[in-house]
Protein backbone atom coordinates (compact mmCIF):
# COMPACT_ATOMS: atom_id res chain seq x y z
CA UNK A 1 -3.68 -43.97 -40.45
CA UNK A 2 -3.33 -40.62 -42.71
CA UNK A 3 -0.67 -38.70 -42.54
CA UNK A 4 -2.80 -35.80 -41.07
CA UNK A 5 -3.84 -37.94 -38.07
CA UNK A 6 -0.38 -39.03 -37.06
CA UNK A 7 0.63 -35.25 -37.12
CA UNK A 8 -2.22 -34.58 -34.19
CA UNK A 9 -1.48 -38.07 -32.46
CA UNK A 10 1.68 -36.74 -29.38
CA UNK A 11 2.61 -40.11 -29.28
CA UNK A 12 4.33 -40.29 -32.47
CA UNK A 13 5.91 -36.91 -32.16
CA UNK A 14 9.23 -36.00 -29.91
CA UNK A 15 9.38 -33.86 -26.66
CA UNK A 16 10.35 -30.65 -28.30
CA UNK A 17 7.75 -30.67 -31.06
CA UNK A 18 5.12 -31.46 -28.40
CA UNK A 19 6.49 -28.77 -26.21
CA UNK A 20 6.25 -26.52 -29.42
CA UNK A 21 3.01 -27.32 -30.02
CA UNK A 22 1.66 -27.30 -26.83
CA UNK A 23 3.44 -23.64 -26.36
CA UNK A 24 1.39 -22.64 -29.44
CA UNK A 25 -1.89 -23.83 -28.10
CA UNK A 26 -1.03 -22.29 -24.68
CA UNK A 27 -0.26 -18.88 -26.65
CA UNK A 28 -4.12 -19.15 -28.27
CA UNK A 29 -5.61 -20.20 -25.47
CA UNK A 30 -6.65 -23.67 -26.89
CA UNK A 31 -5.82 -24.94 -23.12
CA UNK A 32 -7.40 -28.35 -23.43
CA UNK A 33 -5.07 -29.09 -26.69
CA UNK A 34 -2.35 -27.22 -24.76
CA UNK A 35 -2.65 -29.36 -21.62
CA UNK A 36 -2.60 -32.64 -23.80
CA UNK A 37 0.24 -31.64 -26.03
CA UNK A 38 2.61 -30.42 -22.68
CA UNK A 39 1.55 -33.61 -20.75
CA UNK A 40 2.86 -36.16 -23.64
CA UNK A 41 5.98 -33.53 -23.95
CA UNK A 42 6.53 -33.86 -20.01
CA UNK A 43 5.98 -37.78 -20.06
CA UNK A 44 8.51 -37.89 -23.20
CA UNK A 45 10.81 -35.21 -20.99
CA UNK A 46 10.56 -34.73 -17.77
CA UNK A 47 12.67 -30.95 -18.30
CA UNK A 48 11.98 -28.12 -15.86
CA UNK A 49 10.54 -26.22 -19.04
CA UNK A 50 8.17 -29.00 -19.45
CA UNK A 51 7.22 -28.85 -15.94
CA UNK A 52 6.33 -25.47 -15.56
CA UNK A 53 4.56 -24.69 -19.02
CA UNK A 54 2.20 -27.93 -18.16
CA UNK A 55 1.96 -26.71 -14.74
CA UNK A 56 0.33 -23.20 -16.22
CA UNK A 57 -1.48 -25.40 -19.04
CA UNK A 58 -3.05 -27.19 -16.01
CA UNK A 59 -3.95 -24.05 -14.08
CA UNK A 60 -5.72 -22.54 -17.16
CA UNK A 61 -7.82 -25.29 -18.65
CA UNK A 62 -8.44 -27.60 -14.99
CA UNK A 63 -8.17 -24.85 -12.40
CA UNK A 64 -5.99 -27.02 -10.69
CA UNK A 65 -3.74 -24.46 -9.08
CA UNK A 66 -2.50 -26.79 -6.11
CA UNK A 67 -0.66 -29.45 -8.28
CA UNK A 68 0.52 -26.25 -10.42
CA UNK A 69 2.35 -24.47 -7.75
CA UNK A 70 4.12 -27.93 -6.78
CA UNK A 71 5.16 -28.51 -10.31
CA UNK A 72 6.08 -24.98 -10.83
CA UNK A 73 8.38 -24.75 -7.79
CA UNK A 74 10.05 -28.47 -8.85
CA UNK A 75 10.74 -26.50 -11.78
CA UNK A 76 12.13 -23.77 -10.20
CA UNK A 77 14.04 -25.87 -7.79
CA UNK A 78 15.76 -27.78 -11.08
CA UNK A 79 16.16 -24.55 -12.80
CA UNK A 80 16.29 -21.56 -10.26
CA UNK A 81 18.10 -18.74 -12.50
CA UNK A 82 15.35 -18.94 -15.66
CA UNK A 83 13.38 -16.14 -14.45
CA UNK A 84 10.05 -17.94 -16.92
CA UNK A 85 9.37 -20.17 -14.16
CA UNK A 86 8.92 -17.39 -11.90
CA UNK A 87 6.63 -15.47 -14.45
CA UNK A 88 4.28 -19.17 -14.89
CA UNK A 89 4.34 -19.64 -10.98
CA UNK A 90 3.22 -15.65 -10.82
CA UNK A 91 0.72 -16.30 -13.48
CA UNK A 92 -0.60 -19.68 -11.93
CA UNK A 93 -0.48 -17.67 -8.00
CA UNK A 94 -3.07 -14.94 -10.46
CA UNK A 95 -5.26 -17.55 -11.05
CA UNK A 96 -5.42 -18.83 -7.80
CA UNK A 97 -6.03 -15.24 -6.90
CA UNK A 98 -3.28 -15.06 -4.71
CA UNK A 99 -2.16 -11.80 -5.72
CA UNK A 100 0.17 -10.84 -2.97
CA UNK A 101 2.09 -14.44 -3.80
CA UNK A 102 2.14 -13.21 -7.75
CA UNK A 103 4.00 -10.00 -6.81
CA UNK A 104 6.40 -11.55 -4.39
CA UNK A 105 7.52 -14.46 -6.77
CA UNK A 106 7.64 -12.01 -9.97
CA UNK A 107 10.22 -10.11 -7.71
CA UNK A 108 11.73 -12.60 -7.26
CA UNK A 109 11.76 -13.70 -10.94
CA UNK A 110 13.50 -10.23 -11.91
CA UNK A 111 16.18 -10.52 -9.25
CA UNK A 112 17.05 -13.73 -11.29
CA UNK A 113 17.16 -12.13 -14.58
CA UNK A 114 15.40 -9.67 -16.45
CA UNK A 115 12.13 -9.96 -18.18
CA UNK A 116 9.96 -7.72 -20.02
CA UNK A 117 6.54 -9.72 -19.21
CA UNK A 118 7.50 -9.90 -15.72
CA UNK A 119 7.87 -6.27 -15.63
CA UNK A 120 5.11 -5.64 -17.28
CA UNK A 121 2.79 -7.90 -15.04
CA UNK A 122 4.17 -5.80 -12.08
CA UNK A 123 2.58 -2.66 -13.55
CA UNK A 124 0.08 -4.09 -14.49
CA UNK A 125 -0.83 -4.83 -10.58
CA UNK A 126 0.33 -1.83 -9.33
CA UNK A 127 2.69 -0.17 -7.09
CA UNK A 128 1.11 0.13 -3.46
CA UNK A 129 2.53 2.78 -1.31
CA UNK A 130 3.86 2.31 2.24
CA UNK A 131 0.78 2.19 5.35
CA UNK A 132 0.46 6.02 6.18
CA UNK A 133 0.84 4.95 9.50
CA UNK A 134 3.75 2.63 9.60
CA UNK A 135 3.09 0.74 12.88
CA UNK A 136 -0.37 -0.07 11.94
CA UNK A 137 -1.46 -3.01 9.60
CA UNK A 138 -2.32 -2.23 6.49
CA UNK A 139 -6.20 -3.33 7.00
CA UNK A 140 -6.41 -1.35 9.69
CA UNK A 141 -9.16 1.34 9.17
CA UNK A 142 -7.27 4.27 10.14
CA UNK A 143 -4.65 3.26 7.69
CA UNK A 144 -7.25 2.18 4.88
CA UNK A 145 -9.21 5.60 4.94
CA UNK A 146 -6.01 7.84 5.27
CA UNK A 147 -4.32 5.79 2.53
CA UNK A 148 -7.28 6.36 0.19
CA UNK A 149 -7.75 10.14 1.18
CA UNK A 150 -4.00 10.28 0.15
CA UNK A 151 -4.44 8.77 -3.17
CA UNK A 152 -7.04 10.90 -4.07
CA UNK A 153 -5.41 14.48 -3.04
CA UNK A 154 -2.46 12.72 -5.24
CA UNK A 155 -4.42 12.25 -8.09
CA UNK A 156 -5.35 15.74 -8.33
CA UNK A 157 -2.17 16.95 -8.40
């Protein structure tokens, strides 16, 4: 075996340089290399860092976003003030397309600690005002119509 194979082969490598790696390929978007480097790293180390970067690797590259959330939230259950686990459990809820789950558990995440890609996630979704009517639920039509007659007389302000 070459040297240059046994640098690619996880099994002769140690959880943090397969964590490392699989971080990078995560980072590039190379999710099937990602998902294979962070699932030797986990199986070397089961760490809650290694659970919830392979849970997002496994969300990205198998769509898998069940068995994500469960391995996310062990991770946050082992590790409940690192506000990334929050920000990969928002990320993996995004890809789910739970959107309303994203926002709550990034809130969450910054009441743990601060974090500038959490923060900027939540602007990037947006801020959504209060119902106009309060009592109402937010899909009701009254409140839908009067909400968006509101954003538009704010907008041209």
């Amino acid at each position: 075996m070459t040297d240059i194979t046994r640098m690619n082969d996880p099994e002769d490598q140690d959880a943090a340089e397969l964590y490392k790696l699989g971080t990078e390929a995560l980072e590039a978007k190379n999710y099937p290399s990602a998902l294979q480097y962070l699932r030797a790293a986990l199986q070397s180390e089961r760490s809650p860092d290694h659970l919830s970067q392979y849970a997002l690797a496994l969300a990205y590259n198998k769509r898998d976003t069940k068995t994500s959330i469960s391995l996310c939230q062990e991770a946050i259950k082992l590790a409940p003030r690192n506000p990334e686990h929050f920000l990969r459990l928002g990320l993996i809820y995004l890809i789910a397309r739970r959107r309303k789950e994203a926002i709550r558990v990034f809130r969450l995440g910054l009441r743990v600690g601060k974090h500038p890609t959490i923060t900027k996630w939540l602007q990037v979704l947006g801020h959504r005002e209060q119902p106009v009517i309060p009592f109402l639920s937010r899909s009701n039509p009254l409140n839908k119509y009067l909400g968006m007659m509101r954003g538009s007389l704010l907008k041209k302000k």
